[in-house]
PDB file of N, CA and C in Angstrom:
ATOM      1  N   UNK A   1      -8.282 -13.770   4.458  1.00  0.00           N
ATOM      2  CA  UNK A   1      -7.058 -13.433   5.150  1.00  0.00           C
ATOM      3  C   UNK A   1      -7.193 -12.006   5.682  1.00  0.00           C
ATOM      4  N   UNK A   2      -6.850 -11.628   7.108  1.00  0.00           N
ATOM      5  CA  UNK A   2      -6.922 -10.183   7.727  1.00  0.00           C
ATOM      6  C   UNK A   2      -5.856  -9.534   7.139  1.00  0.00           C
ATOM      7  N   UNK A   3      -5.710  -8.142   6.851  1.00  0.00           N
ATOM      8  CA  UNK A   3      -4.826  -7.108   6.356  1.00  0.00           C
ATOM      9  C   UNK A   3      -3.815  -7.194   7.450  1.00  0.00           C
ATOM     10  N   UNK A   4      -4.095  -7.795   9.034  1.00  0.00           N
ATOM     11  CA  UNK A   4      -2.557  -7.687   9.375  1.00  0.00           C
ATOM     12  C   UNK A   4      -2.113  -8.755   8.648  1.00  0.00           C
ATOM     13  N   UNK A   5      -2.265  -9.846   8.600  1.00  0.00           N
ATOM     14  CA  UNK A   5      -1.422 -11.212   7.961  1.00  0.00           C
ATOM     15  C   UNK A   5      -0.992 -10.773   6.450  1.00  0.00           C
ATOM     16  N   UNK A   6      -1.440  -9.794   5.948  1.00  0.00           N
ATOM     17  CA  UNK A   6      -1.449  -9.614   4.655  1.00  0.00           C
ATOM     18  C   UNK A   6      -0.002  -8.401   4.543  1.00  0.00           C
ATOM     19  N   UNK A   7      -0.620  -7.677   5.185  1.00  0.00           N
ATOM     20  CA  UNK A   7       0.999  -7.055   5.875  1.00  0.00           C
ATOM     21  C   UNK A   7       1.722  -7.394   6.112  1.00  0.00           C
ATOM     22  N   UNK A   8       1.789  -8.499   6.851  1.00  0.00           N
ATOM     23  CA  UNK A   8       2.590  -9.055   7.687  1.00  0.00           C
ATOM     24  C   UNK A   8       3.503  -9.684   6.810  1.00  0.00           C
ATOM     25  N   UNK A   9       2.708 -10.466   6.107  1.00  0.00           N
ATOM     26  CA  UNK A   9       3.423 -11.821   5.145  1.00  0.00           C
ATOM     27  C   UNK A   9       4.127 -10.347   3.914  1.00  0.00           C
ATOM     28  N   UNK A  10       3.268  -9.304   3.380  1.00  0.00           N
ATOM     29  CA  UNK A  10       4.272  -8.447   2.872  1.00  0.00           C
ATOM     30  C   UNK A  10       5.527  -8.269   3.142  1.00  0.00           C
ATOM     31  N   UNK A  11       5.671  -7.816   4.257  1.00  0.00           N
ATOM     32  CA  UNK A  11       7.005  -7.147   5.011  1.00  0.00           C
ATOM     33  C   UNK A  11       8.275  -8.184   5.067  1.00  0.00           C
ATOM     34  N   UNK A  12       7.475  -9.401   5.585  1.00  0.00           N
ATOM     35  CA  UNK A  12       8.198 -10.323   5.681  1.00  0.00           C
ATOM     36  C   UNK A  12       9.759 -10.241   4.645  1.00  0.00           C
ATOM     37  N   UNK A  13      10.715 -10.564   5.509  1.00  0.00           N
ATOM     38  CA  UNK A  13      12.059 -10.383   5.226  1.00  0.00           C
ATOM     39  C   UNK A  13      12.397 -11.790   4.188  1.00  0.00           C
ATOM     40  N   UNK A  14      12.044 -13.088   5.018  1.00  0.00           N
ATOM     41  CA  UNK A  14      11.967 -14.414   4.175  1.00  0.00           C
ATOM     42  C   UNK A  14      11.693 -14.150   2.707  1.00  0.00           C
ATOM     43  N   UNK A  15      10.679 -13.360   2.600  1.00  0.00           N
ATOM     44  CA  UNK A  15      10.067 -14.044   1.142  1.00  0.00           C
ATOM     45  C   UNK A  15      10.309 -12.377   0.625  1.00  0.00           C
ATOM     46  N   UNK A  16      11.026 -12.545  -0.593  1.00  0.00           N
ATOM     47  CA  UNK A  16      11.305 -11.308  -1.549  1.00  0.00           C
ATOM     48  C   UNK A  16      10.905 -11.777  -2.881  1.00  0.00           C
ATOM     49  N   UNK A  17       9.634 -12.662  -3.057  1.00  0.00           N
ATOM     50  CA  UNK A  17       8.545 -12.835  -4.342  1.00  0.00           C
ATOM     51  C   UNK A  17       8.227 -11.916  -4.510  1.00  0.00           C
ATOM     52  N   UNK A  18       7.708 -11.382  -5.909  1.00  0.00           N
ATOM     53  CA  UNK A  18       7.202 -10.402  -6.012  1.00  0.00           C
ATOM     54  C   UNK A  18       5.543 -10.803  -6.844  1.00  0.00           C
ATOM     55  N   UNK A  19       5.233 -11.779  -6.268  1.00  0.00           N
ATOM     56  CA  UNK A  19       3.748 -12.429  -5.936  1.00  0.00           C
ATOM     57  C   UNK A  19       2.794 -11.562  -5.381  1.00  0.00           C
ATOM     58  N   UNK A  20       1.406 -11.271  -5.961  1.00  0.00           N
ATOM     59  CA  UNK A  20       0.501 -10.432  -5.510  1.00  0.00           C
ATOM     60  C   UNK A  20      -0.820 -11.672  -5.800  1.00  0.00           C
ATOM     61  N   UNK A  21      -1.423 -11.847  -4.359  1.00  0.00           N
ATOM     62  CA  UNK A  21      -2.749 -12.675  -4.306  1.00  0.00           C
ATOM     63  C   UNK A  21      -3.713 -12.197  -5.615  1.00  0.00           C
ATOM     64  N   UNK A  22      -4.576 -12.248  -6.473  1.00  0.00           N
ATOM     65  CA  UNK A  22      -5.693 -11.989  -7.166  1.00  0.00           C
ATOM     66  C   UNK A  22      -6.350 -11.119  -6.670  1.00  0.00           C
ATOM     67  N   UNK A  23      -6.956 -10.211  -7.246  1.00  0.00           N
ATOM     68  CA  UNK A  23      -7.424  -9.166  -6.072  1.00  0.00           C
ATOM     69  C   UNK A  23      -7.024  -8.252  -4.960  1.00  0.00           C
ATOM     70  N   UNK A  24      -5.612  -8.568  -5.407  1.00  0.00           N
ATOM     71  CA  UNK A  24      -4.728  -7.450  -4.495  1.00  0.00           C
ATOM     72  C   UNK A  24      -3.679  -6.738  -5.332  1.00  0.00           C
ATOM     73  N   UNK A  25      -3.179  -5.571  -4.571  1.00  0.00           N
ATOM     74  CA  UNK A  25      -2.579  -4.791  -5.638  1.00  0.00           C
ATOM     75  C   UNK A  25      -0.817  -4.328  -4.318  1.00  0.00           C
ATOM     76  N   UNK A  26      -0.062  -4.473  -4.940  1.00  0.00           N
ATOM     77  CA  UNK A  26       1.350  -4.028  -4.762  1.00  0.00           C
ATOM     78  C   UNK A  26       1.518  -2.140  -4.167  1.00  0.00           C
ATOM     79  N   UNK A  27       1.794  -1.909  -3.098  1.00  0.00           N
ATOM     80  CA  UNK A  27       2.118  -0.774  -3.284  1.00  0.00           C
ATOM     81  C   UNK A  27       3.410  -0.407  -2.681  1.00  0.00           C
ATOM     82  N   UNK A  28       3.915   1.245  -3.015  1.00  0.00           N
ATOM     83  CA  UNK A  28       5.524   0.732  -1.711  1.00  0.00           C
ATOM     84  C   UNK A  28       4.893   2.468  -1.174  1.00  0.00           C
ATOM     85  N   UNK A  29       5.371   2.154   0.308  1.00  0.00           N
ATOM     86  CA  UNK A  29       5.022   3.600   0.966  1.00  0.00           C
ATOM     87  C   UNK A  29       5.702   3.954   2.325  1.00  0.00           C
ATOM     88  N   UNK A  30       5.892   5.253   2.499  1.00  0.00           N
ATOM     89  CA  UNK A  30       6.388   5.777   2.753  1.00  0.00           C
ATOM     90  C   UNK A  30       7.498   7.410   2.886  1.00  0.00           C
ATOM     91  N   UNK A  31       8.068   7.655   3.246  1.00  0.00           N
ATOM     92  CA  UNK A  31       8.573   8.676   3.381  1.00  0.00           C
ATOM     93  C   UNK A  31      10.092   9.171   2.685  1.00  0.00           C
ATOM     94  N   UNK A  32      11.088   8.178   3.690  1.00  0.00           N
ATOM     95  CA  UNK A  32      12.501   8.129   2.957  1.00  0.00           C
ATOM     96  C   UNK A  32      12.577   6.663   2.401  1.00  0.00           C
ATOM     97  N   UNK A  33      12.435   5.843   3.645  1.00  0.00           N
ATOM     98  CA  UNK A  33      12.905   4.142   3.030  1.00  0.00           C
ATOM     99  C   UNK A  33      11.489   3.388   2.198  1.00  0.00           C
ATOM    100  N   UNK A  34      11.108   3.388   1.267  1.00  0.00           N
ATOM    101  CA  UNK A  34      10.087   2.790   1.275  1.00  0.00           C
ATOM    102  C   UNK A  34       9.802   1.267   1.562  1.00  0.00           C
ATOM    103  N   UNK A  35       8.193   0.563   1.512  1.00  0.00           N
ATOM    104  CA  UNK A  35       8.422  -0.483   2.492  1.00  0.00           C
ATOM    105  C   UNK A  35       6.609  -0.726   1.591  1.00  0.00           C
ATOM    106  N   UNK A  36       6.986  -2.256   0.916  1.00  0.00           N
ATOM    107  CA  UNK A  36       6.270  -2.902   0.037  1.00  0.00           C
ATOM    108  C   UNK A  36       4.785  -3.820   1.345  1.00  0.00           C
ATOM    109  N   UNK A  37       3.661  -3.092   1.001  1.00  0.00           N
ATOM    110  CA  UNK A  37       2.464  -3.878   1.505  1.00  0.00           C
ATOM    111  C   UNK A  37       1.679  -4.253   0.244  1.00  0.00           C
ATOM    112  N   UNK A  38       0.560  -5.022   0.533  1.00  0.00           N
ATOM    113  CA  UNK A  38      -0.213  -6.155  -0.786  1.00  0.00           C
ATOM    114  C   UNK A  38      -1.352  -5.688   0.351  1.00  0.00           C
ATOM    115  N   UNK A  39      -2.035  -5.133  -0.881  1.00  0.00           N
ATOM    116  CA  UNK A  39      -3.418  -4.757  -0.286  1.00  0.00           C
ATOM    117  C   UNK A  39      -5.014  -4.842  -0.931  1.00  0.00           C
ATOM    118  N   UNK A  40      -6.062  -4.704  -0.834  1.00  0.00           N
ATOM    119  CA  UNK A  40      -6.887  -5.379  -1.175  1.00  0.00           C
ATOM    120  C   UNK A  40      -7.414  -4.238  -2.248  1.00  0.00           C
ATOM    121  N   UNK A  41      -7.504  -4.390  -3.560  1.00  0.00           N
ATOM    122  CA  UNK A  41      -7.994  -4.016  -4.550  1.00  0.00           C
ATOM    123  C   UNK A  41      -9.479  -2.869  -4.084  1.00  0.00           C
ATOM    124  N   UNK A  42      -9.884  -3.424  -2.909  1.00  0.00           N
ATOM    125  CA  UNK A  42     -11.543  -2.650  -2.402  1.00  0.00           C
ATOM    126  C   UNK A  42     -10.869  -1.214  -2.081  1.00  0.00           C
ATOM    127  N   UNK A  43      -9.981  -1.315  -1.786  1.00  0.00           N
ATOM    128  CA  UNK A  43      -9.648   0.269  -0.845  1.00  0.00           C
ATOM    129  C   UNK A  43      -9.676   1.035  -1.671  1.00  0.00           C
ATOM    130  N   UNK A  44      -8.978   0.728  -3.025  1.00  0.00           N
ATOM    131  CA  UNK A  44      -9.210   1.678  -4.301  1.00  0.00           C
ATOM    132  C   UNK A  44     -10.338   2.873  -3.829  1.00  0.00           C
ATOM    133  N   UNK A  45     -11.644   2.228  -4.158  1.00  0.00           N
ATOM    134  CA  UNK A  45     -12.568   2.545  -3.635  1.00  0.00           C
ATOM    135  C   UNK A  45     -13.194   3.600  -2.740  1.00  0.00           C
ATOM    136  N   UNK A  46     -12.156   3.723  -2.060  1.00  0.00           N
ATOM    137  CA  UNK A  46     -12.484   4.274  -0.301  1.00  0.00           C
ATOM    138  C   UNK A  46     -12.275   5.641  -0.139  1.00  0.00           C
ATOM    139  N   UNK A  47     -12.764   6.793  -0.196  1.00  0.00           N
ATOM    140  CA  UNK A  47     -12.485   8.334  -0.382  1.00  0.00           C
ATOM    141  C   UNK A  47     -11.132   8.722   0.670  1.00  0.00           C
ATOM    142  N   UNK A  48     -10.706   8.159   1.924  1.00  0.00           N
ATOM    143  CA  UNK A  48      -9.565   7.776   2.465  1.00  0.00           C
ATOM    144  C   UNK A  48      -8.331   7.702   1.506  1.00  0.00           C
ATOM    145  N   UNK A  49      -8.593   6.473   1.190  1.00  0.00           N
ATOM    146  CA  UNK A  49      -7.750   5.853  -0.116  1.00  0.00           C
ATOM    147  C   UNK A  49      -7.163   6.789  -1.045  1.00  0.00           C
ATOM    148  N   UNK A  50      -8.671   7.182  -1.725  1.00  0.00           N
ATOM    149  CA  UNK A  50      -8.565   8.140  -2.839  1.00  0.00           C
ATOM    150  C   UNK A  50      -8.064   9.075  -2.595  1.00  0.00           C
ATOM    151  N   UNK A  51      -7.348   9.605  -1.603  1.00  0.00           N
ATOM    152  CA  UNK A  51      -6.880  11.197  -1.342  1.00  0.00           C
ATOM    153  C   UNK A  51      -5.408  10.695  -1.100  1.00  0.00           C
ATOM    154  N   UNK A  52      -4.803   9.804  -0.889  1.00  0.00           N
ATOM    155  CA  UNK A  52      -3.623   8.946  -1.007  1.00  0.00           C
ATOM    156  C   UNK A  52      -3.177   8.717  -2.543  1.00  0.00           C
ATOM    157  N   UNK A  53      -4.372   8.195  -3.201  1.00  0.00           N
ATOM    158  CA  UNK A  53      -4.031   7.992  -4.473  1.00  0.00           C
ATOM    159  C   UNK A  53      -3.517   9.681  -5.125  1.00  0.00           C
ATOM    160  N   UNK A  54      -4.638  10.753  -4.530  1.00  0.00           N
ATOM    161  CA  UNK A  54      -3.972  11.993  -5.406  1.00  0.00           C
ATOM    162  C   UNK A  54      -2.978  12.164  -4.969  1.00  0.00           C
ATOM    163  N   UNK A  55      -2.494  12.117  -3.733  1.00  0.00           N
ATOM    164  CA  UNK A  55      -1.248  12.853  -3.011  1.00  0.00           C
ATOM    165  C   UNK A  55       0.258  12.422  -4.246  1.00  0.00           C
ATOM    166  N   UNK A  56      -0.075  10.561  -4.056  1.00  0.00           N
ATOM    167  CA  UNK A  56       0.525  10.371  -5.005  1.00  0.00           C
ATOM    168  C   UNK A  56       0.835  10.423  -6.782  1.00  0.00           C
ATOM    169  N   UNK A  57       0.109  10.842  -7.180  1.00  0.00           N
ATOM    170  CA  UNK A  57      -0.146  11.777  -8.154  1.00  0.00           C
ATOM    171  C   UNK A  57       0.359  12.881  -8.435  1.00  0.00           C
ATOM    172  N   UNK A  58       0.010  14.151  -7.298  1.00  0.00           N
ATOM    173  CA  UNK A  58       0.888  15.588  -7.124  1.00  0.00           C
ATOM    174  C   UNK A  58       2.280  15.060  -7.303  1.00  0.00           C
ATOM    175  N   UNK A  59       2.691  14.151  -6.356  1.00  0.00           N
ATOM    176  CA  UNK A  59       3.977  14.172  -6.243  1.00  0.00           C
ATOM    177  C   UNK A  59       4.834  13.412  -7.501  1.00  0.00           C
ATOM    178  N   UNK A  60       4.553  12.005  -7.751  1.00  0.00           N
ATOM    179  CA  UNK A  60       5.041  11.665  -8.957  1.00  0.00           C
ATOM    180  C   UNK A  60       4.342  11.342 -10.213  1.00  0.00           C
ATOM    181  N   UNK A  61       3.101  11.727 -10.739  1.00  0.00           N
ATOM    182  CA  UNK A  61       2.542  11.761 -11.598  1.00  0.00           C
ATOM    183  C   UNK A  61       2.600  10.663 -12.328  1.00  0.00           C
ATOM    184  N   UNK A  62       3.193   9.474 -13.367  1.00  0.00           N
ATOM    185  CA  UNK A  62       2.735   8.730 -13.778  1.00  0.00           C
ATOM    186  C   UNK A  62       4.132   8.009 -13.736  1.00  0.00           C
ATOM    187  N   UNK A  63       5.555   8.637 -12.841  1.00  0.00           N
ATOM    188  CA  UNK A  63       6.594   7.999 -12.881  1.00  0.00           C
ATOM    189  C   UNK A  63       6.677   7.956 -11.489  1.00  0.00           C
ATOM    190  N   UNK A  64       6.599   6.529 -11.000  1.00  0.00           N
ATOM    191  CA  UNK A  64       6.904   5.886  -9.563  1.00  0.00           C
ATOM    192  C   UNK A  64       8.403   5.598  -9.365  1.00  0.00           C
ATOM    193  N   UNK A  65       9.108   5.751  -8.641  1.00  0.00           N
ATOM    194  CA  UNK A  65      10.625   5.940  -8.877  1.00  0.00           C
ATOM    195  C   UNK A  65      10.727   4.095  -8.392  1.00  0.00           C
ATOM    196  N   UNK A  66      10.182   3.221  -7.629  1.00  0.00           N
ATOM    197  CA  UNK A  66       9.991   1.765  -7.082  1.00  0.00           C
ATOM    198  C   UNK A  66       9.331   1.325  -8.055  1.00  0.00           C
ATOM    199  N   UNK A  67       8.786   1.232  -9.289  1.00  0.00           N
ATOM    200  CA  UNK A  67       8.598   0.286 -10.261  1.00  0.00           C
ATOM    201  C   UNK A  67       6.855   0.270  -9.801  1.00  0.00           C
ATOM    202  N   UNK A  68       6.376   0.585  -8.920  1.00  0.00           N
ATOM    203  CA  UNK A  68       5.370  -0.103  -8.679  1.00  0.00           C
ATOM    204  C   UNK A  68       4.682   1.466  -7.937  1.00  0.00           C
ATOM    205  N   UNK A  69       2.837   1.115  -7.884  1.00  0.00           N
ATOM    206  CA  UNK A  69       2.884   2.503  -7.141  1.00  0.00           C
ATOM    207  C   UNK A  69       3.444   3.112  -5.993  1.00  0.00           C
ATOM    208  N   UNK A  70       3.449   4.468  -5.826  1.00  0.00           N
ATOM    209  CA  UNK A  70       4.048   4.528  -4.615  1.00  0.00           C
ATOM    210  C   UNK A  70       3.613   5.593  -4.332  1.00  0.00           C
ATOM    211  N   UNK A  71       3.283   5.131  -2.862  1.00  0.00           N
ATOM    212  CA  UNK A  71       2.143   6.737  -2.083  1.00  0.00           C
ATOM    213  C   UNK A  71       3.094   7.370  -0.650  1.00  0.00           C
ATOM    214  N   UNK A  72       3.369   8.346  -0.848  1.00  0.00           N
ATOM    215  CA  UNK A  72       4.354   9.183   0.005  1.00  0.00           C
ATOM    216  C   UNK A  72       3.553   9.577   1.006  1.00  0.00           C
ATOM    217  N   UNK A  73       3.237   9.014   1.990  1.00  0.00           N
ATOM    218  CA  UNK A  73       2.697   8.889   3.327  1.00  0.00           C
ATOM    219  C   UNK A  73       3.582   8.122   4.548  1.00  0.00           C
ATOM    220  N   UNK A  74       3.397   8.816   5.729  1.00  0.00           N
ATOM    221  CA  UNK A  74       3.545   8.163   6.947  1.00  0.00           C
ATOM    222  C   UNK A  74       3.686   6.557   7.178  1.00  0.00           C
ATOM    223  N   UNK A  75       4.355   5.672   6.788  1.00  0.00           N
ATOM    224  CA  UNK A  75       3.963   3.818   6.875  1.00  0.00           C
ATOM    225  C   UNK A  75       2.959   4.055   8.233  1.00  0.00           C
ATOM    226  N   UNK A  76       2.823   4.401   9.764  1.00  0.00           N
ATOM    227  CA  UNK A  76       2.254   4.357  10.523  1.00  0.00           C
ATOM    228  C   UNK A  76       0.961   4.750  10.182  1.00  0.00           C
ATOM    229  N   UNK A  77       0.254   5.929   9.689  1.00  0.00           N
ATOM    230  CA  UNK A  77      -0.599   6.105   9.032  1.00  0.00           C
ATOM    231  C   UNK A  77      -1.014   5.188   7.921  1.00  0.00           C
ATOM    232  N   UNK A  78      -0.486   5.048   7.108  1.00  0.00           N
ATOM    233  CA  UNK A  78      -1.067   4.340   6.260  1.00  0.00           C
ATOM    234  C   UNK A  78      -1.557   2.517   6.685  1.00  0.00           C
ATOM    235  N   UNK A  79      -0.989   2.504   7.792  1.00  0.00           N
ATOM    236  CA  UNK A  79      -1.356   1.202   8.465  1.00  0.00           C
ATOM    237  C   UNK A  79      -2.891   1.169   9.577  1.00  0.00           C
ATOM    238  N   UNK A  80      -2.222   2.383  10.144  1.00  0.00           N
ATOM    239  CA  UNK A  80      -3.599   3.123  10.672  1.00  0.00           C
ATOM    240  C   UNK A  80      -4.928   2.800   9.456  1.00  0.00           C
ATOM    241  N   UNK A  81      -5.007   3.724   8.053  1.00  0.00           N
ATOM    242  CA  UNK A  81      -5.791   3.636   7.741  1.00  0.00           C
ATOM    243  C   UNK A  81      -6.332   2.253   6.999  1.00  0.00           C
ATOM    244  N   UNK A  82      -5.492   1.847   6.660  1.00  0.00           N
ATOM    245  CA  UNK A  82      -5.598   0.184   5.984  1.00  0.00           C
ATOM    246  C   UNK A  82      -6.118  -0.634   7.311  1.00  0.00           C
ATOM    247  N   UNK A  83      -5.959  -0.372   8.594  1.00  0.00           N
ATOM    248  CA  UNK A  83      -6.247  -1.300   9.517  1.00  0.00           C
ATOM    249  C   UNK A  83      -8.210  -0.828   9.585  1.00  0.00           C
ATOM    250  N   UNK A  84      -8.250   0.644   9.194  1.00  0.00           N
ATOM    251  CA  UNK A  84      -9.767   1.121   9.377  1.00  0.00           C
ATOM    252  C   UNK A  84     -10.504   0.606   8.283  1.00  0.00           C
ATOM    253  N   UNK A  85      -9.926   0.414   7.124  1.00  0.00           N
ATOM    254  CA  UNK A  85     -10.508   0.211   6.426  1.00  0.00           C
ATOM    255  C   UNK A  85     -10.930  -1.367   6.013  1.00  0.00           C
ATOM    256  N   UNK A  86     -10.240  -2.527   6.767  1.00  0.00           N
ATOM    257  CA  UNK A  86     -10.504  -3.467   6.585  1.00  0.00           C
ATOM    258  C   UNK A  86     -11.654  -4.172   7.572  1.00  0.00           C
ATOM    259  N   UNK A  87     -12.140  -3.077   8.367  1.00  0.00           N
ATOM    260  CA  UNK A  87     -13.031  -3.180   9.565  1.00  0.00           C
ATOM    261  C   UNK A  87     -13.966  -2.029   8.989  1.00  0.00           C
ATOM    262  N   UNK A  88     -14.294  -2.296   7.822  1.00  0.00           N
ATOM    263  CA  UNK A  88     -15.476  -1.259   7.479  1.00  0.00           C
ATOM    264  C   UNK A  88     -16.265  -2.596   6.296  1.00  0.00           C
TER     265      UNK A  88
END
C-alpha cells in the first residue's frame, strides 16, 4: 500500500477505528489541531525521522498530551517528508 493511501485512509473522516496495519505505527502531528497518520514502522529508522522523533521529545518528553505519539511539526512538512521517504 503507498503512504498516500495510507494517509489517506488515516485522515479519513468515515472511519474513527483506532486500527493500526502490523508494521505500522500511530502518530498525531502537528501544530495547534492535531491530525492522526499510520505510518510505516521503517521511517523510525530514517535520520529525517529521527530529528522529528527528538523534537518531540524536547517538547513533551515521555507525556504525549493525544494518548499516542505526537511530533509538533508542520502536517505539510511532515507529509513532504513521509512522501520522501517512501520513495527512498
Amino acid at each position: 500500500m503507498a503512504i498516500c493511501q495510507i494517509l489517506r485512509r488515516s485522515l479519513s473522516s468515515e472511519r474513527k477505528s483506532t486500527e493500526v496495519p502490523k508494521g505500522h505505527l500511530a502518530v498525531y502531528v502537528g501544530e495547534s489541531e492535531k491530525k492522526r497518520f499510520v505510518i510505516p514502522l521503517s521511517y523510525l529508522n530514517h535520520p529525517s525521522f529521527q530529528d522529528l522523533l527528538c523534537r518531540a521529545e524536547e517538547e513533551f518528553g515521555f507525556h504525549h498530551p493525544m494518548g499516542g505519539l505526537t511530533i509538533p511539526c508542520n502536517e505539510d512538512l511532515f507529509v513532504d517528508l513521509t512522501y520522501h521517504l517512501s520513495r527512498t
